[in-house]
Protein backbone atom coordinates (compact mmCIF):
# COMPACT_ATOMS: atom_id res chain seq x y z
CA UNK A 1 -53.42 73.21 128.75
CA UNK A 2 -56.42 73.94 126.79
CA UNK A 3 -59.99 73.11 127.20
CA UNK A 4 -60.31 70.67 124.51
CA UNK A 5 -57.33 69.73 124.14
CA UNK A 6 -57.46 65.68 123.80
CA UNK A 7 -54.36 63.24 124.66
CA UNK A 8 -53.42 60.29 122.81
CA UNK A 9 -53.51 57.62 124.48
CA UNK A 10 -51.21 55.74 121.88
CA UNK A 11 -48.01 58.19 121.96
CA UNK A 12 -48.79 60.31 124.84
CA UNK A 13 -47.99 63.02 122.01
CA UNK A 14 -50.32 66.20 120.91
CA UNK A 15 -54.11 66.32 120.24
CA UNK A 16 -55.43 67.26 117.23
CA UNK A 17 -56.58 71.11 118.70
CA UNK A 18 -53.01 71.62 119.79
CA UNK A 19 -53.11 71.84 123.60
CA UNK A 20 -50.51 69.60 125.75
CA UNK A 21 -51.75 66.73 126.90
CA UNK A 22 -52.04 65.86 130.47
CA UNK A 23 -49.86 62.44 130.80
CA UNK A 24 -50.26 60.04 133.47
CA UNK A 25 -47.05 58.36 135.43
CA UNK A 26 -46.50 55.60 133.33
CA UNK A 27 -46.25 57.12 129.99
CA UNK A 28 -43.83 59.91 131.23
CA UNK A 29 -41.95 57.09 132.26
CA UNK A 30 -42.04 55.58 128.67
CA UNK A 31 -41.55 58.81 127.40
CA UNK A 32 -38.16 59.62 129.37
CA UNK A 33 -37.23 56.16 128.31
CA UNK A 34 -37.43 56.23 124.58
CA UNK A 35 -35.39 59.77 124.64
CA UNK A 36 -33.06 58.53 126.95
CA UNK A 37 -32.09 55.54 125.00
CA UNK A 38 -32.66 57.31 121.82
CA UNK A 39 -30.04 60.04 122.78
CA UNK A 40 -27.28 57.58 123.96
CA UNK A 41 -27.66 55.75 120.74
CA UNK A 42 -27.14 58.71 118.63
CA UNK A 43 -24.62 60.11 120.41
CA UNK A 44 -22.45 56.76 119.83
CA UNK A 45 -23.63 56.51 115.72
CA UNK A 46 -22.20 60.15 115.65
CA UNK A 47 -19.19 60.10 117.26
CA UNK A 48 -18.32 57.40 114.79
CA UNK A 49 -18.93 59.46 112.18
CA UNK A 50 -15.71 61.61 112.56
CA UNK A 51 -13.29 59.07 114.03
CA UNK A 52 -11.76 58.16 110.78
CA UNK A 53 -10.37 61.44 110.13
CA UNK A 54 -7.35 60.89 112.50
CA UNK A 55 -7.24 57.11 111.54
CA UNK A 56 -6.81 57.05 107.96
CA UNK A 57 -2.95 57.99 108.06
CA UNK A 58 -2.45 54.71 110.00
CA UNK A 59 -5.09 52.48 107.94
CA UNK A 60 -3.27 54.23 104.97
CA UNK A 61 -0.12 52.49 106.05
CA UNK A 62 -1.37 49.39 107.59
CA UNK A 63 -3.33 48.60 104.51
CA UNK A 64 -1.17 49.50 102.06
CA UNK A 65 -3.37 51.87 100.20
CA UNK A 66 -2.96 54.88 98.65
CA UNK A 67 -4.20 58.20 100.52
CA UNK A 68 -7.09 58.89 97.69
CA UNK A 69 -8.34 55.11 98.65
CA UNK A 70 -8.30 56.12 101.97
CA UNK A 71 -10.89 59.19 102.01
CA UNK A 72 -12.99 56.85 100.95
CA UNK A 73 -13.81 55.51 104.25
CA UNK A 74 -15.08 59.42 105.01
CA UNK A 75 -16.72 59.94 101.65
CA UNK A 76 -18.32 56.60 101.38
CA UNK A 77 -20.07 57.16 104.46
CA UNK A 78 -21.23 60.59 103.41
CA UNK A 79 -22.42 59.64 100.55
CA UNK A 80 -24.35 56.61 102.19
CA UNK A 81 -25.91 58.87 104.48
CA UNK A 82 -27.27 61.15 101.35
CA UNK A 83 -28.75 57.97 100.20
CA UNK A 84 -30.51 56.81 103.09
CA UNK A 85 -31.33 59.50 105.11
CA UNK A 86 -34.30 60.73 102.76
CA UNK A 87 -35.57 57.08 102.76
CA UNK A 88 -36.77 57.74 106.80
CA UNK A 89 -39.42 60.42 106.18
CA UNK A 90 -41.35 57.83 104.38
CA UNK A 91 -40.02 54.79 107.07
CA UNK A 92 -40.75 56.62 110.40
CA UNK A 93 -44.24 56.99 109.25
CA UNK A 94 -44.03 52.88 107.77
CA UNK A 95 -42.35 51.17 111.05
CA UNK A 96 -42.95 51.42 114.41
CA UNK A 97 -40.15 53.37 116.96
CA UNK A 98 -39.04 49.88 118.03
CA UNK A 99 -38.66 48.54 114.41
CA UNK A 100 -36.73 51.71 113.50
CA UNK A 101 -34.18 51.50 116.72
CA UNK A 102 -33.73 48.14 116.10
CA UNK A 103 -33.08 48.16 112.41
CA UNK A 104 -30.68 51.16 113.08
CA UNK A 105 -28.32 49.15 116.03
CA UNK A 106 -28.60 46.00 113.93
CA UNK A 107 -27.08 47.70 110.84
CA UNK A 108 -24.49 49.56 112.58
CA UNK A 109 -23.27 46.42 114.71
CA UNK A 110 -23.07 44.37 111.74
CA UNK A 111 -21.18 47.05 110.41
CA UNK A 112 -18.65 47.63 113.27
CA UNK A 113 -18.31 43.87 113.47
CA UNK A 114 -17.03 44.05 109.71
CA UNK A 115 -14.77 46.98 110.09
CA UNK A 116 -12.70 45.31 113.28
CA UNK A 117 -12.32 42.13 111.28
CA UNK A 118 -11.88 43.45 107.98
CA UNK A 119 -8.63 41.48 105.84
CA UNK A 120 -8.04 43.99 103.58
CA UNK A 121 -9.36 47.40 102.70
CA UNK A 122 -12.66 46.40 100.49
CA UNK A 123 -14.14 44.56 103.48
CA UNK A 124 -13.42 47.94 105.72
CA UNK A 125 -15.45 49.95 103.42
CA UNK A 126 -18.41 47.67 103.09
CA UNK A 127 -18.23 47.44 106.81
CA UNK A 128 -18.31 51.72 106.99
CA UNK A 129 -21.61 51.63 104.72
CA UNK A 130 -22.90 49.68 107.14
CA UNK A 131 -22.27 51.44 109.47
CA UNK A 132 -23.78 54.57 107.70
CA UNK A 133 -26.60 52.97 106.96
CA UNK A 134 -27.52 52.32 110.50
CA UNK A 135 -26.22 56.32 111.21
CA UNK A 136 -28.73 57.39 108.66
CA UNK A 137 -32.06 55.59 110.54
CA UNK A 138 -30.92 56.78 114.20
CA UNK A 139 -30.88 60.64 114.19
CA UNK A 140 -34.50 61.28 112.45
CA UNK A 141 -36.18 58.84 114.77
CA UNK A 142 -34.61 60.43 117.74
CA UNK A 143 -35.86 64.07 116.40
CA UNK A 144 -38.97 62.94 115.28
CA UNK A 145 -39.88 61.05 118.78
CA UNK A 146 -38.85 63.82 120.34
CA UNK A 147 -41.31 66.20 118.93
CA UNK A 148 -44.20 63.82 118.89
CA UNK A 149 -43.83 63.25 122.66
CA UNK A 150 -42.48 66.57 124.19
CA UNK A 151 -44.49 69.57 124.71
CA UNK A 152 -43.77 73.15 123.02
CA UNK A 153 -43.28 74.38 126.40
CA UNK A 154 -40.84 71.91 127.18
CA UNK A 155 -38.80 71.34 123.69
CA UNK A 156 -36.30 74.13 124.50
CA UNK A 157 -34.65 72.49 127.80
CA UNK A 158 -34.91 68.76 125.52
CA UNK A 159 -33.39 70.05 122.64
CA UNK A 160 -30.36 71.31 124.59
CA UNK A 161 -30.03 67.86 125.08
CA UNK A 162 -30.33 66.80 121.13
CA UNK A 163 -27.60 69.74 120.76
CA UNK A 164 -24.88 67.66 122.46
CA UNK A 165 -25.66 64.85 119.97
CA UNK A 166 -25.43 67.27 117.08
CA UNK A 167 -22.49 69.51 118.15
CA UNK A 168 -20.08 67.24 120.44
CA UNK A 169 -20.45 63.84 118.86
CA UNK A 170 -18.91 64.65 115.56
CA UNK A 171 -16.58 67.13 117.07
CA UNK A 172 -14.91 65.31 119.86
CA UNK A 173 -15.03 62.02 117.32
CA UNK A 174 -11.39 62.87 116.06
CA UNK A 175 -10.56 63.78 119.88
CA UNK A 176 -11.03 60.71 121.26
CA UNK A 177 -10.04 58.52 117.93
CA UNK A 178 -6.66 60.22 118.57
CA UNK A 179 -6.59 59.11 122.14
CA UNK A 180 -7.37 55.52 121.54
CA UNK A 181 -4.83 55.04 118.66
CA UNK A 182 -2.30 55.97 121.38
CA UNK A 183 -3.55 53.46 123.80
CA UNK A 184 -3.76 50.67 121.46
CA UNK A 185 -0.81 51.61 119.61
CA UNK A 186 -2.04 52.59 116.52
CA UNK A 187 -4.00 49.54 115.89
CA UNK A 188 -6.73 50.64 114.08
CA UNK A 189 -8.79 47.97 114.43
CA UNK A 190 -9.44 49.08 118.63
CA UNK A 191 -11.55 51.80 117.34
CA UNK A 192 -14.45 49.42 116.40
CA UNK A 193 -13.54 46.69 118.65
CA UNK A 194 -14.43 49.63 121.51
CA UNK A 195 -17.72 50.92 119.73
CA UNK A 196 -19.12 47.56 119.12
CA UNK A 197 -19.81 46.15 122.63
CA UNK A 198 -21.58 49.51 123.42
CA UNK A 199 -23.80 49.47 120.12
CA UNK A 200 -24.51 45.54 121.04
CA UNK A 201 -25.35 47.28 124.91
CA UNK A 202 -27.70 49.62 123.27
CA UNK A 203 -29.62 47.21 120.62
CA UNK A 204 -30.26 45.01 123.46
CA UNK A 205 -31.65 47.69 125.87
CA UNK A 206 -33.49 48.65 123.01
CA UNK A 207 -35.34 45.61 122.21
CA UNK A 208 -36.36 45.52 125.69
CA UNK A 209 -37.15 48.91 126.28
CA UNK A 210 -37.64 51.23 124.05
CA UNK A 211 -41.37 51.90 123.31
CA UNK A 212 -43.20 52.86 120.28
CA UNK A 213 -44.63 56.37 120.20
CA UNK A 214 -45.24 57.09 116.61
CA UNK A 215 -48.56 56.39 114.44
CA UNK A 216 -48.16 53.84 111.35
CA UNK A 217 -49.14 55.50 108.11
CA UNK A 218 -49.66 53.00 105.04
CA UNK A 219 -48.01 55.32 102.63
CA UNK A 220 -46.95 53.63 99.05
CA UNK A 221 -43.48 53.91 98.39
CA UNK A 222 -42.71 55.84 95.07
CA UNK A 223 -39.73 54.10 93.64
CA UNK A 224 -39.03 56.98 91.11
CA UNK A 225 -38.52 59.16 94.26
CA UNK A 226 -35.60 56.89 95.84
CA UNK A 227 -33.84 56.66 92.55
CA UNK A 228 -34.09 60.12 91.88
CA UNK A 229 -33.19 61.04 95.19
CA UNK A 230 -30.35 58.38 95.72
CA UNK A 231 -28.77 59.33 92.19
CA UNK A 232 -29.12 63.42 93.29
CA UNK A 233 -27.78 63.49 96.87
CA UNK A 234 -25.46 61.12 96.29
CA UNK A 235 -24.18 62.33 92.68
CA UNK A 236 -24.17 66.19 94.94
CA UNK A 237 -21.98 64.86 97.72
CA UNK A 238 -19.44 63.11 95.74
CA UNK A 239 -19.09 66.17 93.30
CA UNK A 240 -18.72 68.04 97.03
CA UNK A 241 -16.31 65.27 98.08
CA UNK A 242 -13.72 65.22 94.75
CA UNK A 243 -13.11 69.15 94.99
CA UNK A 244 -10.37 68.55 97.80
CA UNK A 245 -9.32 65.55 96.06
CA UNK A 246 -9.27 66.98 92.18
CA UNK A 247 -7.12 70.74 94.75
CA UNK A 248 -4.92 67.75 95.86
CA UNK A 249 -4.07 65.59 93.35
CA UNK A 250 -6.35 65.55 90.71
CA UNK A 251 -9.52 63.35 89.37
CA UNK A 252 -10.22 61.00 86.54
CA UNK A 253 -13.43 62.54 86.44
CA UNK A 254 -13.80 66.69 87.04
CA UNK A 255 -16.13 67.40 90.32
CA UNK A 256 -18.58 69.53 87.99
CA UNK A 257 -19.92 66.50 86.65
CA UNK A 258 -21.11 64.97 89.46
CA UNK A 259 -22.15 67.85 90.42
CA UNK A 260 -24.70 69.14 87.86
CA UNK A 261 -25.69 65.07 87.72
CA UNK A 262 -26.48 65.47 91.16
CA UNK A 263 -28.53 68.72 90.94
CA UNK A 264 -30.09 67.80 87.89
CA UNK A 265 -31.90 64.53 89.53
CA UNK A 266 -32.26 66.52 92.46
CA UNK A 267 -34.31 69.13 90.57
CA UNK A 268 -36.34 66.43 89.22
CA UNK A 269 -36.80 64.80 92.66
CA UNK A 270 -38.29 68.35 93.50
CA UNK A 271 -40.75 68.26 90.82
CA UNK A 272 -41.62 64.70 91.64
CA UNK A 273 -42.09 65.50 95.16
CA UNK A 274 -44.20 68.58 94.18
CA UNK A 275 -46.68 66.16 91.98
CA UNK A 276 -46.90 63.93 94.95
CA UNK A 277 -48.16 66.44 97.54
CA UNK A 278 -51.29 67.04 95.87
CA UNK A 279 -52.56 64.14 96.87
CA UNK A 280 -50.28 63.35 100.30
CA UNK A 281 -48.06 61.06 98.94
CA UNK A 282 -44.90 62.95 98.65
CA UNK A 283 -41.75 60.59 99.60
CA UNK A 284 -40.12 63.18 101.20
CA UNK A 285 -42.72 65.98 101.73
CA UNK A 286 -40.80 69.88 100.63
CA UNK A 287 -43.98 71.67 102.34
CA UNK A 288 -41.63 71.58 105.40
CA UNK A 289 -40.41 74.71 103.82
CA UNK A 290 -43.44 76.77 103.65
CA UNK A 291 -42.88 77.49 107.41
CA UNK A 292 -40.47 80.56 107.71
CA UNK A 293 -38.94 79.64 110.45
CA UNK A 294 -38.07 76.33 109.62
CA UNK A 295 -36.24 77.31 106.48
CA UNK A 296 -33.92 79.82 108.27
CA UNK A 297 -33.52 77.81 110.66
CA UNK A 298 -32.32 75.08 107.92
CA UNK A 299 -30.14 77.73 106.56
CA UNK A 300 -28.18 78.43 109.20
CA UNK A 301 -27.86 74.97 110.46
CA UNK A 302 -26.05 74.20 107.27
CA UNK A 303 -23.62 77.21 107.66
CA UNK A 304 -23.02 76.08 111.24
CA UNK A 305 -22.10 72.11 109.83
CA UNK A 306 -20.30 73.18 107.10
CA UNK A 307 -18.10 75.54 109.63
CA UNK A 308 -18.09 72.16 112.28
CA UNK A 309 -17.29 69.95 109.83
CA UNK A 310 -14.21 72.39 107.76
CA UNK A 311 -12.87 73.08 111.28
CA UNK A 312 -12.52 69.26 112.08
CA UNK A 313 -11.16 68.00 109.11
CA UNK A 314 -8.39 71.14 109.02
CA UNK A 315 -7.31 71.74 112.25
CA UNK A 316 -5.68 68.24 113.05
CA UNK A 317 -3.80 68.52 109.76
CA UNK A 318 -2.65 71.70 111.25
CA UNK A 319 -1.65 70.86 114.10
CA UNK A 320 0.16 67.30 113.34
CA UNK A 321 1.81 69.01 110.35
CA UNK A 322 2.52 72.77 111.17
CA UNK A 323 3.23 72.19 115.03
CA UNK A 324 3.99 68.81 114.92
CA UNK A 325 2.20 67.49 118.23
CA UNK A 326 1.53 64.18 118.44
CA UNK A 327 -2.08 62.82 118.68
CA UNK A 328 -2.86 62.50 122.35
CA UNK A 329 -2.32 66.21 122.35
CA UNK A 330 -4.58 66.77 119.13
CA UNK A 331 -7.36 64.98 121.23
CA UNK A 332 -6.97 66.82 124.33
CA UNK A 333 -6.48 70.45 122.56
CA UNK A 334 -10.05 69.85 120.92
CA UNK A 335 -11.79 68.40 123.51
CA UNK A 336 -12.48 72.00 125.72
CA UNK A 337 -14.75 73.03 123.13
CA UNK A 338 -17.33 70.51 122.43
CA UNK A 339 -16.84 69.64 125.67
CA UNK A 340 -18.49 73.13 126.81
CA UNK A 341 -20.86 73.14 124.21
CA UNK A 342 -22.83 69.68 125.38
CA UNK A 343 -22.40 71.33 129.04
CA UNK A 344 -24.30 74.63 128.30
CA UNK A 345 -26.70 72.86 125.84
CA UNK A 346 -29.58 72.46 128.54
CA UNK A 347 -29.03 75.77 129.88
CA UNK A 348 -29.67 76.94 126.60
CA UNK A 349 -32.78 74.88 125.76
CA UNK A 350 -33.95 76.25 129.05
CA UNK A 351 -33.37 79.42 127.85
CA UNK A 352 -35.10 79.08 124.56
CA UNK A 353 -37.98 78.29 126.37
CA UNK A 354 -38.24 81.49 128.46
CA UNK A 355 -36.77 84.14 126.21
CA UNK A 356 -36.96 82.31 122.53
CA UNK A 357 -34.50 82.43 119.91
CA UNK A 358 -33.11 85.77 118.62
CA UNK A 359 -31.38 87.09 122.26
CA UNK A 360 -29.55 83.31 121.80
CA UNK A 361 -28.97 82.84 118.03
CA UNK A 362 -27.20 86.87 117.49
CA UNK A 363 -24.66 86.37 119.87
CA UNK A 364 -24.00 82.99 119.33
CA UNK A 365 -23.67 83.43 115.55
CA UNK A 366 -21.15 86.63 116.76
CA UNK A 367 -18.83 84.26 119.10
CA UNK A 368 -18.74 81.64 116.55
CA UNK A 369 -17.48 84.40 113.57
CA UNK A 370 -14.92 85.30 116.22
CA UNK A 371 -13.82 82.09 116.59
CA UNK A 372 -13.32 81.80 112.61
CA UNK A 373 -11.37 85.25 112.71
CA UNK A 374 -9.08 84.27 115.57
CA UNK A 375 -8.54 80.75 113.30
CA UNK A 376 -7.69 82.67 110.11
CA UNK A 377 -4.86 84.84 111.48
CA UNK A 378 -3.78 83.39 114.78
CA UNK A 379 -2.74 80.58 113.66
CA UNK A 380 1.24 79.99 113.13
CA UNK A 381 4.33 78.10 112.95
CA UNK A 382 4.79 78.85 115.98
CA UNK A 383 1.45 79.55 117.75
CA UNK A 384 0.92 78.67 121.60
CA UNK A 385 -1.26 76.00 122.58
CA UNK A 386 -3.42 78.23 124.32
CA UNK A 387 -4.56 80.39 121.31
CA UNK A 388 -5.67 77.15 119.46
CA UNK A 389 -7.70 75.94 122.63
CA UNK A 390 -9.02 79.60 123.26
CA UNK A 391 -10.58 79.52 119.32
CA UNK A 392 -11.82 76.52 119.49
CA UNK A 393 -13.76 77.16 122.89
CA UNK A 394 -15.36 80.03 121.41
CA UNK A 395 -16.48 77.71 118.52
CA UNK A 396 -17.93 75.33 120.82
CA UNK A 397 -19.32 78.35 122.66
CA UNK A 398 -21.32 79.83 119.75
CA UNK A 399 -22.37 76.75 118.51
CA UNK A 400 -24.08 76.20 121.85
CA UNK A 401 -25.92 79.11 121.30
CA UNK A 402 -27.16 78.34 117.98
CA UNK A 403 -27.76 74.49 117.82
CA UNK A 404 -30.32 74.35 120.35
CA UNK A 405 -32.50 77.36 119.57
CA UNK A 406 -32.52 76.82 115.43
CA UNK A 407 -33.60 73.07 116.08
CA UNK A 408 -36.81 74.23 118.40
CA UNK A 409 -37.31 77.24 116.57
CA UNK A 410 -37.50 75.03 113.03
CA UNK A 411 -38.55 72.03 113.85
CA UNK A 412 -40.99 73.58 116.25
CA UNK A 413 -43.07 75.75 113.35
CA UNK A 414 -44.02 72.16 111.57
CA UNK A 415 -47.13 70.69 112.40
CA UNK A 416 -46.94 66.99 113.14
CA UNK A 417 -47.91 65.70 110.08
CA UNK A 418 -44.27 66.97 108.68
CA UNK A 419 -42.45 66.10 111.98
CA UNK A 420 -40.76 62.82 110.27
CA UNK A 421 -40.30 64.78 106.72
CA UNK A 422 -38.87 67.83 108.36
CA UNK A 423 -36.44 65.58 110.20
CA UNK A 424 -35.18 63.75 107.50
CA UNK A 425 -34.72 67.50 105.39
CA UNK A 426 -32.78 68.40 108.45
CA UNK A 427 -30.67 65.63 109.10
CA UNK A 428 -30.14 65.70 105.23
CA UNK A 429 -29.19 68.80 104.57
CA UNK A 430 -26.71 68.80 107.42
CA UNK A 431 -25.15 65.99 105.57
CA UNK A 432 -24.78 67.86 102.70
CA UNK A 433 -23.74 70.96 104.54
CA UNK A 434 -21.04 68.26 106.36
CA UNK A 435 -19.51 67.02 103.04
CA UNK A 436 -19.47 70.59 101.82
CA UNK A 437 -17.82 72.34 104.68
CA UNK A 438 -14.89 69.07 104.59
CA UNK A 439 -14.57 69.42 100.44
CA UNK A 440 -14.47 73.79 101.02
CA UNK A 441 -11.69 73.92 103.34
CA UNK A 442 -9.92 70.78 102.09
CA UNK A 443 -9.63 72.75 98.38
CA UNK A 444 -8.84 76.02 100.17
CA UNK A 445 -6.24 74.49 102.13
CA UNK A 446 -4.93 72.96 99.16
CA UNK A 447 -5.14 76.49 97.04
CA UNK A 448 -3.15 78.32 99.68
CA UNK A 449 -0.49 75.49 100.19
CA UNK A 450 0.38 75.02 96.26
CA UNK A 451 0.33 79.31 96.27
CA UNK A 452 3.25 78.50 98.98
CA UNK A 453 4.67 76.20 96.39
CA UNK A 454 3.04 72.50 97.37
CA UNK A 455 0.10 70.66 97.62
CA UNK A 456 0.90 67.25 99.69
CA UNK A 457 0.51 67.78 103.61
CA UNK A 458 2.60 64.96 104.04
CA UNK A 459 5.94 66.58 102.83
CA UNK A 460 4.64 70.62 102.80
CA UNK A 461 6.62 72.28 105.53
CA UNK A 462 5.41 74.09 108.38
CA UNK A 463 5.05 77.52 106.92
CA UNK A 464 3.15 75.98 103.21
CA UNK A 465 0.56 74.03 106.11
CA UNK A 466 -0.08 77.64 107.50
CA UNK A 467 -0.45 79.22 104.49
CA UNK A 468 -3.08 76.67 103.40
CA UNK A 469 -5.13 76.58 106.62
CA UNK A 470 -4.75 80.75 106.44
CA UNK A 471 -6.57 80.61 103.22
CA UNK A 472 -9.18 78.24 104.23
CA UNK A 473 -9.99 79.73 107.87
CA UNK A 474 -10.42 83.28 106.15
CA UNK A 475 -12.82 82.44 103.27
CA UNK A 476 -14.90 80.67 106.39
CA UNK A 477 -14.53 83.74 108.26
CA UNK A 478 -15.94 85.40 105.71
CA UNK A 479 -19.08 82.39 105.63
CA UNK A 480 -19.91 83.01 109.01
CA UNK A 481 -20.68 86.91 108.43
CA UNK A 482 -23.41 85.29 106.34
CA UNK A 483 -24.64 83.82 109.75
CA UNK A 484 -24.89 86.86 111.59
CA UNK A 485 -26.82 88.30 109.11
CA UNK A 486 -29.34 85.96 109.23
CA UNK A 487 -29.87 85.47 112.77
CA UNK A 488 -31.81 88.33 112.89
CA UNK A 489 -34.52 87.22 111.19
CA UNK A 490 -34.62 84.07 113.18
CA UNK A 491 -38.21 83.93 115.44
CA UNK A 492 -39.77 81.68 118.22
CA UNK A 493 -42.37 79.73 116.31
CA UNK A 494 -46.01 81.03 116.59
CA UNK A 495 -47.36 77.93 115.34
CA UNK A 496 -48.76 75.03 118.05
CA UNK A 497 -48.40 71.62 116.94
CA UNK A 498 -51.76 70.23 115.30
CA UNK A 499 -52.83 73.65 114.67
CA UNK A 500 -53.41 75.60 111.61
CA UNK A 501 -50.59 77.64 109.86
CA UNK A 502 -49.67 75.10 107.17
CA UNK A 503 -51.83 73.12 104.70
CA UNK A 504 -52.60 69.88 106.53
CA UNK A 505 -53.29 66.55 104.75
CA UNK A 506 -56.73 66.54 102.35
């Protein structure tokens, strides 16, 4: 601790000369508290997230909707999550932590609540925005408490913690989705009927004990900047979403449109943000990316989602389709990997904090490119269990190694001032990076399969599946070369929080 370094005796959090506070009893207590209860409510948003990829084939049926009515339940919720996530850098600094957490379980009750009772297919898509609107609040606050009230020294060993949210949640979300269909007999409906009374556990614990730890900032909301920023990440992730849709089947409207719509406004959001800044009142404040490390770290966060998120949306199809296994099987081949990757997350962030990033991120980027190399030509018509598992531990391996240590090293070269911004960018951008890697390896696989002579999975034999998912797990092979290279360049941060290295507020 340094000499003058001064603790806050709101937050328990960092003094403005950027020593570590010296915190009594009671407020580590609070402090363990809020990122206790923060990280189990997360961790249940995002394991939601990816449950619907296994249960759309059933809703599909139940429902009596067509399959391209379906993906809306994913791409709705994407694009919802576009929306509101850049809405919290301004809100975490507007609200209190309590006001956030509360708003956040609220939302994705009511939303829950909706799904599990929903008549017909309408209702079950309101009741997913819902849902993702709640999603959106939860992961921000959690990173942006967790940097106001953990040390430097410290953020390592937490963050290992944060990296089981990030990594396992979405990845063991088909898993376990898989798993309960089988129990309650593919009856959709059980999915949200068993995530609402643990969301309704976690609002009420949260009302009664989470604390606040942030500082309220009267910032003005700039209107222009939401509707700029809802019509650009949303018009982006939809233009993502409709290229596996326009491979498949085709769409009314081409997915370049949205697209340049969405990067257009997103441009102009940019500029908007840039004009704002001058006098530190940017809605979603880009000077996050001034910092070095924080931008590569951003970087290859988004290659790592993108691979995450192509690997869980294709490797079901393969395996209910090429090898025909049925979905308790699915759930238990995929759940070694996550699985591994939440368990070495803390020795990881532990890690981090002794030896820093670059002897963690350069192999882990290796095993993970591996991983992807072993997925674009081991897999068969006839492949053993065993080689699927193996891949897919190796994924969850090198993720492991590259979650935890991009998070601190980013996250950790922002002074506090940006801590809510640079969360929201994050959280963002691995939205984007999410949607992205599902649309990439969705048009791939559908590329390779109609080279093999079809483009529906649902009547494609076994050999047209594998040619499709060859085609897709290459070109990400290829991606994750891109990772390697930049891990080099990734470094511990030199910058303390509340000390100089980036312009601060005038």
């Amino acid at each position: 601790m340094t000499d003058n370094a001064i603790r806050d005796p709101q937050t328990g959090g960092f003094d403005a000369a950027g020593g570590e506070p010296e915190l009594d009893d009671a407020t580590r207590r609070r402090n363990r508290t809020a990122l206790v209860l923060l990280l189990a409510a997360t961790f249940t948003v995002f394991l939601n997230e990816t449950t619907m990829s296994v249960a759309i084939p059933t809703i599909i049926d139940d429902l009596d909707i067509t399959a391209a009515a379906g993906q809306w339940l994913t791409t709705a919720f994407a694009l919802t999550l576009a929306v509101v996530i850049p809405v919290t850098g301004w809100l975490l600094q507007r609200l209190s932590t309590r006001q956030v957490f509360i708003a956040a379980l609220v939302l994705f009750s009511a939303g829950t609540l909706i799904a599990a009772t929903a008549p017909v297919f309408g209702v079950l898509l309101v009741g997913r925005v819902v849902q993702a609107s709640g999603t959106a609040l939860m992961m921000p606050l959690m990173m942006t408490t967790m940097l106001t009230i953990v040390p430097m020294s410290q953020r390592g060993r937490i963050m290992g913690r944060v990296s089981i949210v990030m990594s396992v949640a979405p990845a063991v979300g088909p898993a376990i989705s898989g798993v309960l269909l089988e129990a309650f007999h593919h009856q959709w409906r059980g999915l949200f009927w068993v995530m609402l009374p643990i969301a309704l556990v976690m609002l009420v614990i949260g009302v009664l004990r989470v604390p606040n730890v942030s500082e309220l900032k009267r910032i003005p909301l700039d209107v222009l900047s939401v509707i700029l920023s809802a019509i650009g990440f949303a018009g982006f992730v939809y233009g993502l979403s409709s290229l596996g849709e326009a491979a498949e089947s085709g769409t009314m409207v081409p997915p370049w449109v949205p697209l340049v719509v969405g990067l257009v406004f997103l441009a102009l959001f940019a500029l908007r943000q840039f004009a704002l800044q001058r006098r530190d009142a940017a809605f979603l404040d880009l000077r996050a990316f001034n910092a070095r490390p924080f931008t590569l770290a951003v970087i290859m966060l988004a290659i790592g989602m993108l691979a995450l998120f192509g690997m869980v949306i294709l490797l079901p199809i393969y395996l209910q389709n090429a090898l025909d296994l049925p979905t308790t099987t699915i759930g238990l081949m995929l759940l070694p990997g996550p699985l591994l990757s939440g368990l070495l997350g803390p020795l990881v962030g532990r890690l981090y904090d002794r030896v820093g990033p670059l002897p963690l991120v350069v192999p882990g980027s290796i095993v993970l490119s591996i991983s992807f190399w072993l997925f674009a030509f081991g897999l068969g018509v006839a492949t053993p269990i065993w080689v699927v598992v193996l891949a897919n531990v190796l994924l969850g391996l090198g993720l492991a190694f590259l979650f935890t240590p991009l998070f601190s090293s980013g996250l950790g070269s922002l002074p506090p001032h940006l801590y809510s911004h640079g969360s929201a960018l994050v959280s963002t951008l691995q939205q984007v990076a999410g949607a992205a890697g599902t649309a990439i390896f969705v048009a791939l696989l559908s590329i390779g399969m109609a080279a093999a002579g079809e483009t529906d999975v649902t009547v494609a034999s076994p050999e047209q599946i594998v040619a499709g998912v060859h085609q897709a797990f290459i070109v990400g092979a290829f991606i994750t070369l891109a990772l390697i290279a930049v891990s080099f360049f990734v470094r511990k941060p030199a910058v303390q929080p509340g000390m100089e290295g980036m312009p601060a507020p005038h």
